[in-house]
C-alpha atoms as a PDB file:
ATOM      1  CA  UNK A   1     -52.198 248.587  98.956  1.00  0.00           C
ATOM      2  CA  UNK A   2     -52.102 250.885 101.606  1.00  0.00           C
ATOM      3  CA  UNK A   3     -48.844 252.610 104.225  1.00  0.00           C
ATOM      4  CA  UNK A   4     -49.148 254.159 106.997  1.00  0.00           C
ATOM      5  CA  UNK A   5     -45.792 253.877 108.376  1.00  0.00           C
ATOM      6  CA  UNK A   6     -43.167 253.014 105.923  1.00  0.00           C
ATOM      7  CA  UNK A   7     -42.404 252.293 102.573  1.00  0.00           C
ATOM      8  CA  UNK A   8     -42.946 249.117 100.736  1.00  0.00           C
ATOM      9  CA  UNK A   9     -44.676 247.543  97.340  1.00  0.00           C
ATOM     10  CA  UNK A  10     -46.493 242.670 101.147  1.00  0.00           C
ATOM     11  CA  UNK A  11     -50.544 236.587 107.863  1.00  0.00           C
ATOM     12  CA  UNK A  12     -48.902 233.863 109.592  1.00  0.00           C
ATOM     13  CA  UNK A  13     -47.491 230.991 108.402  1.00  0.00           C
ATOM     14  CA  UNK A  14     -49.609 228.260 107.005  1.00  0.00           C
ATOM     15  CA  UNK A  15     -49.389 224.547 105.449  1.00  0.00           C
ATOM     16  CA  UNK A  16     -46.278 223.426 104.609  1.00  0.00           C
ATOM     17  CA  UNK A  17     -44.507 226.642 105.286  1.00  0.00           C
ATOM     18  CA  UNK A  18     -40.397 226.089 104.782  1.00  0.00           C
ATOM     19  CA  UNK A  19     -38.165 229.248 104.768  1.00  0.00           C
ATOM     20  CA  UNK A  20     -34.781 228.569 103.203  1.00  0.00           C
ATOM     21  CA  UNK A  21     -32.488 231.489 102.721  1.00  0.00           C
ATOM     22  CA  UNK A  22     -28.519 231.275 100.944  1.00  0.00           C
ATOM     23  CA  UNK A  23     -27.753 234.651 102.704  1.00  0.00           C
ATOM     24  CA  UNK A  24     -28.016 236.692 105.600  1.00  0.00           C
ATOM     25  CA  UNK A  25     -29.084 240.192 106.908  1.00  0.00           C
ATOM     26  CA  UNK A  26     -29.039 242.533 109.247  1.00  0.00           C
ATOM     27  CA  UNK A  27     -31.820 244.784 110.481  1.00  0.00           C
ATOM     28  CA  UNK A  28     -30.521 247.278 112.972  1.00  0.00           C
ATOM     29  CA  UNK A  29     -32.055 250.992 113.603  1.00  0.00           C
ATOM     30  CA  UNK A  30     -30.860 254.121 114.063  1.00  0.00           C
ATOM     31  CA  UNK A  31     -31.447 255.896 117.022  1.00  0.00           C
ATOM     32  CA  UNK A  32     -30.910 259.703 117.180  1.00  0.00           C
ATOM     33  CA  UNK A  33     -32.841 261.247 114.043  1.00  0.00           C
ATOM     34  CA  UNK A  34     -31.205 265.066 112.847  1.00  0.00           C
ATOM     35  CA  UNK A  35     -33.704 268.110 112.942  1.00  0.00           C
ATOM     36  CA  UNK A  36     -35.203 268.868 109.551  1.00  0.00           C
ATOM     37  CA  UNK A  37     -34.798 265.728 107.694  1.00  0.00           C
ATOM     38  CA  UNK A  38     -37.712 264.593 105.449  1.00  0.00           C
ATOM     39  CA  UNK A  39     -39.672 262.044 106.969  1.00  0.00           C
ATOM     40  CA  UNK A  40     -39.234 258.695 105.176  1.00  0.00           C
ATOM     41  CA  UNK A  41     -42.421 257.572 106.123  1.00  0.00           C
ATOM     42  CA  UNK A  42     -44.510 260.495 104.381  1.00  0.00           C
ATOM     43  CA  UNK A  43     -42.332 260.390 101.486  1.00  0.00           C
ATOM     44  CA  UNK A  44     -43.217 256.831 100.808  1.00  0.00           C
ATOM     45  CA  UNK A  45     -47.075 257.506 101.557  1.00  0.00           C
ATOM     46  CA  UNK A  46     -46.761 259.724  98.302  1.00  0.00           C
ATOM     47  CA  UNK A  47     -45.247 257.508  95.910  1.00  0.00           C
ATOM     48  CA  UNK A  48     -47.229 254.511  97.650  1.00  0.00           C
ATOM     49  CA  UNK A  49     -50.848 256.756  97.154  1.00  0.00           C
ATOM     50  CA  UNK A  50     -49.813 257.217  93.377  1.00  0.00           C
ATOM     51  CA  UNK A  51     -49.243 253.611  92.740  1.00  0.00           C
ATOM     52  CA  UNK A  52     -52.357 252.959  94.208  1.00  0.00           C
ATOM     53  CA  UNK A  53     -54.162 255.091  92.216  1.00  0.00           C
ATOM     54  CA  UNK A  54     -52.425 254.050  88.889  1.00  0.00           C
ATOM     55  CA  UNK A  55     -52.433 249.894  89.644  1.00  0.00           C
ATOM     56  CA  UNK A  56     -56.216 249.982  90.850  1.00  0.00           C
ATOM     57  CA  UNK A  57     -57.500 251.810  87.901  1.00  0.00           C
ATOM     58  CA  UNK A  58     -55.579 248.757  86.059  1.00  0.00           C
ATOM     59  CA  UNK A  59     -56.648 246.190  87.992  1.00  0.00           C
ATOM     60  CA  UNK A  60     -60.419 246.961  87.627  1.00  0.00           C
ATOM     61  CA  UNK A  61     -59.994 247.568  83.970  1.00  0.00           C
ATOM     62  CA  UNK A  62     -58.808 243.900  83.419  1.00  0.00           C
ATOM     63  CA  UNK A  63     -59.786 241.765  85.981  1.00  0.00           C
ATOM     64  CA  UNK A  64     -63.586 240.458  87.114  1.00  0.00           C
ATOM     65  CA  UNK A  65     -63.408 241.904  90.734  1.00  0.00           C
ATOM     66  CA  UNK A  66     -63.242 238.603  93.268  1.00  0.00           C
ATOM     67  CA  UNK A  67     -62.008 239.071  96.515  1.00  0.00           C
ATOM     68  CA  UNK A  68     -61.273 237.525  99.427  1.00  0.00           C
ATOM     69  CA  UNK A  69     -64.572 237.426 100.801  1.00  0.00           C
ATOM     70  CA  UNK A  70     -66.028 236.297  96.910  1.00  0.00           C
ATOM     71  CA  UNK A  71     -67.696 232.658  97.744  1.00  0.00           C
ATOM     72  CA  UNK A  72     -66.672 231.201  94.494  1.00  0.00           C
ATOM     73  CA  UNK A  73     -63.231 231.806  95.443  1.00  0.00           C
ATOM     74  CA  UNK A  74     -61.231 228.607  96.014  1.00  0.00           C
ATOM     75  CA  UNK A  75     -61.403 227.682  99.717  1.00  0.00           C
ATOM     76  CA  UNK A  76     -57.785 227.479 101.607  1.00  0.00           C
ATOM     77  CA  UNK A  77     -57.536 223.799 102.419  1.00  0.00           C
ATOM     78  CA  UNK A  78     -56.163 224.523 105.592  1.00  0.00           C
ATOM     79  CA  UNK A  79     -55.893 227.507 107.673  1.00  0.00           C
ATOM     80  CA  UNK A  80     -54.020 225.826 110.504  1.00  0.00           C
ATOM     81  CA  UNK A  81     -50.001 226.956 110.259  1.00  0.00           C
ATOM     82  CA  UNK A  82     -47.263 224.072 110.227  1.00  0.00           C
ATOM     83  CA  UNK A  83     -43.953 224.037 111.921  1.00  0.00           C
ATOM     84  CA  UNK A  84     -41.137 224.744 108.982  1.00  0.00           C
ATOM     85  CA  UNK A  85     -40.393 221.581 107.517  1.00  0.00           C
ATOM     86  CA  UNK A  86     -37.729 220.865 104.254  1.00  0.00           C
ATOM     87  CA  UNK A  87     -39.352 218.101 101.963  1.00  0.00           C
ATOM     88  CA  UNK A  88     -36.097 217.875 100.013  1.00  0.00           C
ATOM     89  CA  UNK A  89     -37.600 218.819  96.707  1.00  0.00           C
ATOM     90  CA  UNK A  90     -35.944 221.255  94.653  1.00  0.00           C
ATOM     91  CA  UNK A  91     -38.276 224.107  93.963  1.00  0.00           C
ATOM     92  CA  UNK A  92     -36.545 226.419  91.567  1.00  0.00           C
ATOM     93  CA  UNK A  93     -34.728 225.335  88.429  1.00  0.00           C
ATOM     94  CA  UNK A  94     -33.173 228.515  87.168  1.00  0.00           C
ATOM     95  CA  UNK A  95     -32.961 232.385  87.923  1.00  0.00           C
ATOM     96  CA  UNK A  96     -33.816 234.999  85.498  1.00  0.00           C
ATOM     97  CA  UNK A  97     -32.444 238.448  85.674  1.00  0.00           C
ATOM     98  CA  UNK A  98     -30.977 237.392  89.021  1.00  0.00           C
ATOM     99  CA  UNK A  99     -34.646 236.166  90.261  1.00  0.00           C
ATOM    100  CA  UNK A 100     -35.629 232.883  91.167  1.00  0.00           C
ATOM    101  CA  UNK A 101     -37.679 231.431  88.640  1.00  0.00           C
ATOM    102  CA  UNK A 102     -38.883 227.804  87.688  1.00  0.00           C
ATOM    103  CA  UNK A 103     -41.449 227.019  90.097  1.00  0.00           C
ATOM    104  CA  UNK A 104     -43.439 223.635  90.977  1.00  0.00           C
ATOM    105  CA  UNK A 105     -47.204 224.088  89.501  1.00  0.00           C
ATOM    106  CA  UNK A 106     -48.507 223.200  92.966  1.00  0.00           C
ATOM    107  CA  UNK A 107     -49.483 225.189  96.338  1.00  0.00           C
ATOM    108  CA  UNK A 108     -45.969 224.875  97.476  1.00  0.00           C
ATOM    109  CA  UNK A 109     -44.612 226.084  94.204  1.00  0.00           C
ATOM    110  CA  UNK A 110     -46.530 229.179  94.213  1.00  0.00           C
ATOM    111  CA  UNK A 111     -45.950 229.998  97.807  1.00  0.00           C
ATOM    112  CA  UNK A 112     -42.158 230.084  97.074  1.00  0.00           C
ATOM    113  CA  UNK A 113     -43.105 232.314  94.062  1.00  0.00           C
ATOM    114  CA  UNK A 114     -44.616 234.917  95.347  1.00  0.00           C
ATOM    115  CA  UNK A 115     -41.974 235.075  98.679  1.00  0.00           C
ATOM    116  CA  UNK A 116     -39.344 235.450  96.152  1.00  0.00           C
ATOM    117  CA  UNK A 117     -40.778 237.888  93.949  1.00  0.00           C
ATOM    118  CA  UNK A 118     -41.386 240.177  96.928  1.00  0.00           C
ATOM    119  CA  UNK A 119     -38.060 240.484  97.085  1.00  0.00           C
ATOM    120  CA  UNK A 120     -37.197 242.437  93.886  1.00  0.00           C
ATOM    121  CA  UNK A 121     -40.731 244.273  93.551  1.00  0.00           C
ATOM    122  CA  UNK A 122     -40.261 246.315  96.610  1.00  0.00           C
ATOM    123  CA  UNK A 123     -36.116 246.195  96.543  1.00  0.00           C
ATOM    124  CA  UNK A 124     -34.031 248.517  95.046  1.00  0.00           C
ATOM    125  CA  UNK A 125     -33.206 247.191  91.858  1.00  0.00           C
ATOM    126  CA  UNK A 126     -37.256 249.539  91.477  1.00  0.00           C
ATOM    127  CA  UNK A 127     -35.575 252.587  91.216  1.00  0.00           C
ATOM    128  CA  UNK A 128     -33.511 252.110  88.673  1.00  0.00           C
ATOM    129  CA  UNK A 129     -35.513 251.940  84.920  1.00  0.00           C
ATOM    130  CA  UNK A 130     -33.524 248.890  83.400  1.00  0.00           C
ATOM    131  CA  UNK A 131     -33.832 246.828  86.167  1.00  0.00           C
ATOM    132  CA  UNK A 132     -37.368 247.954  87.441  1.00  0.00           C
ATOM    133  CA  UNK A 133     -38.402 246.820  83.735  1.00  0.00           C
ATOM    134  CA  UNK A 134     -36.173 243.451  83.797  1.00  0.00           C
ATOM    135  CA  UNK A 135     -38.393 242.918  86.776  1.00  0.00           C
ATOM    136  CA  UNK A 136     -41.770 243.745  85.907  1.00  0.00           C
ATOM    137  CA  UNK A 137     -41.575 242.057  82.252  1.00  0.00           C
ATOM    138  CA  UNK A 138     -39.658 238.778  84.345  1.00  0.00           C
ATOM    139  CA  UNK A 139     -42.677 238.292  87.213  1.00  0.00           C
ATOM    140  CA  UNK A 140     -45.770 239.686  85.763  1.00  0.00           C
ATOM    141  CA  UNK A 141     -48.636 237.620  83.504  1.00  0.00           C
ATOM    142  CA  UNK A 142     -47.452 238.855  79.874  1.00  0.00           C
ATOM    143  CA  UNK A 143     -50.580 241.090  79.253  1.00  0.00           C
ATOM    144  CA  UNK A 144     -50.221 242.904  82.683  1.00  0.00           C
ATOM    145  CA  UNK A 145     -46.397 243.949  82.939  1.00  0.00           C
ATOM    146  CA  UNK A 146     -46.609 246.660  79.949  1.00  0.00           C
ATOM    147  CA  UNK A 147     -49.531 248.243  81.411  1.00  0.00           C
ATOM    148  CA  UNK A 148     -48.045 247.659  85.063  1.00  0.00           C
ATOM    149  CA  UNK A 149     -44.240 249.253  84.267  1.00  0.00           C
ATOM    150  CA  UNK A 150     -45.916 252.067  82.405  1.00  0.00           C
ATOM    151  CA  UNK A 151     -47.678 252.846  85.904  1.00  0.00           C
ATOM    152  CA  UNK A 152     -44.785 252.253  87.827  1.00  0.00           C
ATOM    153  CA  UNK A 153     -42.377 254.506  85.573  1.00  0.00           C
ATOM    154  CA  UNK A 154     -44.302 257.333  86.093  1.00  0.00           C
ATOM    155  CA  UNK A 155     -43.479 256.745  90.093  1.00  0.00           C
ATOM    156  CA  UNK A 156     -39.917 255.969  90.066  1.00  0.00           C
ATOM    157  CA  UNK A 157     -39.009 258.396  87.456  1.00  0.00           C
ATOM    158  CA  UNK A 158     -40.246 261.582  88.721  1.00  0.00           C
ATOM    159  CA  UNK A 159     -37.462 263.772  90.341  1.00  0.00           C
ATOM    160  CA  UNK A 160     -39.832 265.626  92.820  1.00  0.00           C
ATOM    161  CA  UNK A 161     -39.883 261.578  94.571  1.00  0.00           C
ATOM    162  CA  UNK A 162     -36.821 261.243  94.021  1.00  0.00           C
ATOM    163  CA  UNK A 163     -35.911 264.623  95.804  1.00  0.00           C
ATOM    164  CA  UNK A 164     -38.062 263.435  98.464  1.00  0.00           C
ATOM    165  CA  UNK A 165     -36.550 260.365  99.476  1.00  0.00           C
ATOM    166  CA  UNK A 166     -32.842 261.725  99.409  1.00  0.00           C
ATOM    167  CA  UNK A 167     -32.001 260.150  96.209  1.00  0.00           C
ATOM    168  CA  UNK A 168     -30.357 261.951  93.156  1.00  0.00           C
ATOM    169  CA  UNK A 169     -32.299 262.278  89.832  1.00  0.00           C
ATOM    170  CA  UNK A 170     -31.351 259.361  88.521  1.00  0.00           C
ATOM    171  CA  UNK A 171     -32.347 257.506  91.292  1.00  0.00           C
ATOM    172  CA  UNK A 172     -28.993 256.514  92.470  1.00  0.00           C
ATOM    173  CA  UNK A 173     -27.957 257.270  95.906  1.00  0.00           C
ATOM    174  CA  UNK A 174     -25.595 260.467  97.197  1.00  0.00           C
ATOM    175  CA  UNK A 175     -21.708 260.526  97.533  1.00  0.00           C
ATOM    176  CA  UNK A 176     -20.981 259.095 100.943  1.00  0.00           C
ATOM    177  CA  UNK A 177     -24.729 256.635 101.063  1.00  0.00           C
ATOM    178  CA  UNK A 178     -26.350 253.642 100.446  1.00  0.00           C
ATOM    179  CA  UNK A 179     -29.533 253.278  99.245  1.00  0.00           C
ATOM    180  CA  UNK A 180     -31.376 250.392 101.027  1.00  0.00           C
ATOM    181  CA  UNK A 181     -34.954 249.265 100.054  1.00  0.00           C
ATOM    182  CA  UNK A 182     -34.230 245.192 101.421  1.00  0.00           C
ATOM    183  CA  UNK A 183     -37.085 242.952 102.035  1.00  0.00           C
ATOM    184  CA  UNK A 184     -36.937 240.039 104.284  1.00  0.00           C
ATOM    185  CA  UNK A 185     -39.668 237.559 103.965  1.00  0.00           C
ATOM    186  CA  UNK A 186     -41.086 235.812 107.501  1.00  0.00           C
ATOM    187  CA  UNK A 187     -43.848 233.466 105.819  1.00  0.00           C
ATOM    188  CA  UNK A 188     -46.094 232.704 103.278  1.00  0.00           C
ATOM    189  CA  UNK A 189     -50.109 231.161 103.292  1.00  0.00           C
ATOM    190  CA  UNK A 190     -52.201 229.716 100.799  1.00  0.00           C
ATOM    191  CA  UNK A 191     -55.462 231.910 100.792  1.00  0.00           C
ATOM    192  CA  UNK A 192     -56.790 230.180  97.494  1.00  0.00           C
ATOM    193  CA  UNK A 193     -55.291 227.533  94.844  1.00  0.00           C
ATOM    194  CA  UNK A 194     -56.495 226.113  91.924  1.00  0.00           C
ATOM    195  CA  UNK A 195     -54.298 224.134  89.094  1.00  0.00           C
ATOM    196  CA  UNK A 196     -53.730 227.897  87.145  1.00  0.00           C
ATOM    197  CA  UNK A 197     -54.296 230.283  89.849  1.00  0.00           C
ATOM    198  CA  UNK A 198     -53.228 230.675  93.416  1.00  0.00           C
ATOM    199  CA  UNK A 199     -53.930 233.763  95.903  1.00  0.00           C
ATOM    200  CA  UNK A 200     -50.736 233.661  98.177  1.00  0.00           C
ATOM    201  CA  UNK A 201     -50.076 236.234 101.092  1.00  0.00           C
ATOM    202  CA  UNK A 202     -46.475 237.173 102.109  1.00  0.00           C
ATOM    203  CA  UNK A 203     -45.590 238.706 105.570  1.00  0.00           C
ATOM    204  CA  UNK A 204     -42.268 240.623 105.541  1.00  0.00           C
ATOM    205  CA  UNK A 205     -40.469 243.006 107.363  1.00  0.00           C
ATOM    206  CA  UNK A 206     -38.888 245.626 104.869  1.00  0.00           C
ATOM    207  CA  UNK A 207     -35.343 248.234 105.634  1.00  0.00           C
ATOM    208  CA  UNK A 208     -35.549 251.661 103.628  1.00  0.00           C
ATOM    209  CA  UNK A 209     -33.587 254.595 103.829  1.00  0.00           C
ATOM    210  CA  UNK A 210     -30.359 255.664 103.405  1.00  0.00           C
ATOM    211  CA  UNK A 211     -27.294 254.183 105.294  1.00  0.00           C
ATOM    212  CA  UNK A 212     -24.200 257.220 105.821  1.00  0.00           C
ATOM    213  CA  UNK A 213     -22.959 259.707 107.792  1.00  0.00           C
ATOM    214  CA  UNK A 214     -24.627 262.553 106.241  1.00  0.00           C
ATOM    215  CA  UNK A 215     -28.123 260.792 105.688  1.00  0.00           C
ATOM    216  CA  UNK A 216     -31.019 262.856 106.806  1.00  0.00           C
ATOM    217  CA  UNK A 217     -33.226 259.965 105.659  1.00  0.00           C
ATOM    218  CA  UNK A 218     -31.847 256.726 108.174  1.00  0.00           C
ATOM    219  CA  UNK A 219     -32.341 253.384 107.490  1.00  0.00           C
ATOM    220  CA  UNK A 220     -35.749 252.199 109.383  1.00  0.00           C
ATOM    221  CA  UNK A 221     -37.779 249.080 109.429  1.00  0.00           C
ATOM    222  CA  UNK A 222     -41.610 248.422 108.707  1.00  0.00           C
ATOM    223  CA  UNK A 223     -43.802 245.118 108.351  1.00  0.00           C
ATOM    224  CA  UNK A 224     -46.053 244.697 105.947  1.00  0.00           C
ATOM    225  CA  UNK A 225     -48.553 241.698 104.542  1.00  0.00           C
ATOM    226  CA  UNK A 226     -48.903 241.212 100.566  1.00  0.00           C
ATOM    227  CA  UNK A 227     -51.665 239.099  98.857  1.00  0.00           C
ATOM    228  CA  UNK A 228     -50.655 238.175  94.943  1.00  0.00           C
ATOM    229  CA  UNK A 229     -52.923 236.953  92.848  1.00  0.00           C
ATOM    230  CA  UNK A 230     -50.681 234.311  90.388  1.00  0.00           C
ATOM    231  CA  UNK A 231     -51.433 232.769  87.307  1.00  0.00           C
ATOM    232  CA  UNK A 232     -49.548 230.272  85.867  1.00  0.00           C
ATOM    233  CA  UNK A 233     -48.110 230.971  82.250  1.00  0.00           C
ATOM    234  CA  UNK A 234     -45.607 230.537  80.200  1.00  0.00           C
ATOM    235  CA  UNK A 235     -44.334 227.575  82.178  1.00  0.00           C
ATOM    236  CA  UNK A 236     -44.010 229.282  85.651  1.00  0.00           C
ATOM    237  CA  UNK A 237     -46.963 231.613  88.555  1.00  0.00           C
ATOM    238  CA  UNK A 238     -46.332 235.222  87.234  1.00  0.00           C
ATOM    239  CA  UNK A 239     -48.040 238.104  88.881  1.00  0.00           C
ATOM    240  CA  UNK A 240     -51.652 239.376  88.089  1.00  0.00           C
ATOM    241  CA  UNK A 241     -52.109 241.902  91.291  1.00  0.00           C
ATOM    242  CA  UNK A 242     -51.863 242.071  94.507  1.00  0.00           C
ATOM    243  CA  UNK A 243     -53.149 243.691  97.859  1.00  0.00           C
ATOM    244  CA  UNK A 244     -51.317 244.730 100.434  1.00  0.00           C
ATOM    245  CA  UNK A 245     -51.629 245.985 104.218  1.00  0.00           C
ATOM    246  CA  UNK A 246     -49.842 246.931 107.352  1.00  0.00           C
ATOM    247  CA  UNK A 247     -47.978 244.591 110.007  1.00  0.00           C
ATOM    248  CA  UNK A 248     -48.744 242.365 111.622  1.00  0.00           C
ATOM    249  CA  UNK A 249     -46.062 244.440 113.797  1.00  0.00           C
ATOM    250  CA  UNK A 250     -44.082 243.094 116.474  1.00  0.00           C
ATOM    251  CA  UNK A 251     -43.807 244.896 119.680  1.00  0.00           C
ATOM    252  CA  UNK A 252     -39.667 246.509 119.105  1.00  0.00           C
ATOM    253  CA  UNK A 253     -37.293 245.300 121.878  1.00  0.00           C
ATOM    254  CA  UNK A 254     -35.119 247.831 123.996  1.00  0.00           C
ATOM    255  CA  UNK A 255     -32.439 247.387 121.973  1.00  0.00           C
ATOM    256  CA  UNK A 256     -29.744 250.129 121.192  1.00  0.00           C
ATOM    257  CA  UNK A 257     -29.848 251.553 117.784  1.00  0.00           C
ATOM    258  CA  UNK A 258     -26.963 251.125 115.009  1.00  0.00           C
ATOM    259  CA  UNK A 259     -24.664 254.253 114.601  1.00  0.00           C
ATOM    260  CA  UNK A 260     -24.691 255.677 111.024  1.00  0.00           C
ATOM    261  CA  UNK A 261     -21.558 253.825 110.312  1.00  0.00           C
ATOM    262  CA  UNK A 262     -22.354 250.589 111.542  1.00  0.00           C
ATOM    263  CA  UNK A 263     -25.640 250.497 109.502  1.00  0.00           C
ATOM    264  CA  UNK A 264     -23.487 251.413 106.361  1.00  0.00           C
ATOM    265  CA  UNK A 265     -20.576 248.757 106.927  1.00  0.00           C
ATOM    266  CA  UNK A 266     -23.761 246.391 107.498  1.00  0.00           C
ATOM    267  CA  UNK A 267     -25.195 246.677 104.070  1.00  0.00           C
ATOM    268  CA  UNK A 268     -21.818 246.748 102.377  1.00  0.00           C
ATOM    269  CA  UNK A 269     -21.091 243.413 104.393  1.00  0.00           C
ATOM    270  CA  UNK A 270     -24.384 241.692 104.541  1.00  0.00           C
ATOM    271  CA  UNK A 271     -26.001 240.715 100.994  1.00  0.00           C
ATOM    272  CA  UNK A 272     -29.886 240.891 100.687  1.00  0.00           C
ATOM    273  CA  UNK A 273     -31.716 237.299 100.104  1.00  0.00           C
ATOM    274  CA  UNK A 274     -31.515 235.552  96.943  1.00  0.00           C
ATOM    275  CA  UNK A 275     -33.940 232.556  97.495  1.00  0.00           C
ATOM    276  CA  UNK A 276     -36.817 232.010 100.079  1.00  0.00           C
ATOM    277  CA  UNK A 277     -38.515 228.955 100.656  1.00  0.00           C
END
């Protein structure tokens, strides 16, 4: 997992790729940046090196080391992308802890998965320590998520971060701001799949920052590509790791940005994505 831009915690479309969403969102920009604000983008490179540091040294501990390039990885049956296309199957039964959960046991299945569980890892609900662990202990394979929110604790709880990014000590956001870490999903691709294990990549753009007047930290957008490896257990694909990298970034249009204002009445307005896929 690696930033050079932006914050976040995840190729072009493939087989069979359907995007459904129940909500919508907005992703506007602001334009004029005030002198001496902390850059969002190096605060994020911080907290993004750490977890880095902390998930790898996990990762290697527990898992036998294929990659992408491994040969006796399972071979994507088809690399060639499909228009969107509903099949009229219903591929989530019901939500836990607000996340879609549920999923088919099929290539499909696990491509919904992992383009909903995107959505929490790298949202918001991370910064605060009920929800981050709701989240972790909800998506990842049973004997990963201790070790995994035990990593991820020492990120989100440490005040100097915190400081960093503009947000009060216990994570919440200052008096007159919104806190916005939203994560819009653009497609998902089948890099491997087996019956119990799929390797799934997830292109999104991501929002983070913080909407208000009297932000020195504005709301800005970043694109990012994350590879999960799933397993299925307990009934459902749960997390085992994951990889991620920068872009592919679209070239920005001329567009004017969002006043301070606007961005805030847009988050208070516009909900953030409960189902993909």
């Amino acid at each position: 997992m690696s930033h050079d831009d932006d914050y976040v915690d995840y190729a072009t479309p493939e087989p069979g790729t359907r995007t459904r969403f129940a909500e919508g969102d907005n992703d506007a920009r602001y334009g004029t940046r005030r002198g001496g604000r902390v850059s969002p983008s190096r605060a994020m490179v911080t907290v993004v090196g750490v977890v880095v540091l902390l998930i790898a040294a996990i990762a290697f501990a527990n898992r036998g080391g294929n990659t992408e390039d491994d040969p006796e990885s399972p071979a994507n049956p088809d690399t060639k992308a499909q228009p969107t296309s509903p099949t009229g199957d219903t591929p989530v039964n019901t939500p836990a802890n607000g996340i879609p959960t549920g999923f088919p046991q099929s290539a499909e299945g696990a491509q919904s998965a992992a383009a909903n569980y995107t959505v929490p890892l790298a949202g918001a609900g991370m910064f605060d320590e009920e929800e981050r662990a709701d989240i972790v202990r909800s998506l990842y394979v049973p004997g990963v998520a201790e070790a995994r929110l035990s990593a991820l604790d020492e990120v989100y709880d440490d005040p100097a971060f915190l400081q960093r990014i503009g947000l009060e000590e216990d994570g919440t956001a200052p008096t007159g701001t919104t806190f916005v870490s939203r994560i819009n999903p653009v497609g998902a691709s089948v890099k491997a799949y087996t019956d119990d294990t799929a390797k799934i990549a997830v292109w999104y753009s991501a929002l983070f920052g913080l909407a208000g007047e009297d932000s020195e930290n504005p709301v800005t957008e970043s694109w990012y590509t994350t590879t999960y490896e799933l397993q299925w257990a307990d009934g459902d694909w749960k997390v085992s790791d994951y990889t991620q990298k920068d872009g592919p970034v679209p070239v920005g249009r001329d567009q004017t940005a969002s006043s301070a204002e606007d961005m805030a009445k847009a988050i208070e307005e516009f909900g953030g994505f409960t189902y993909a896929r």
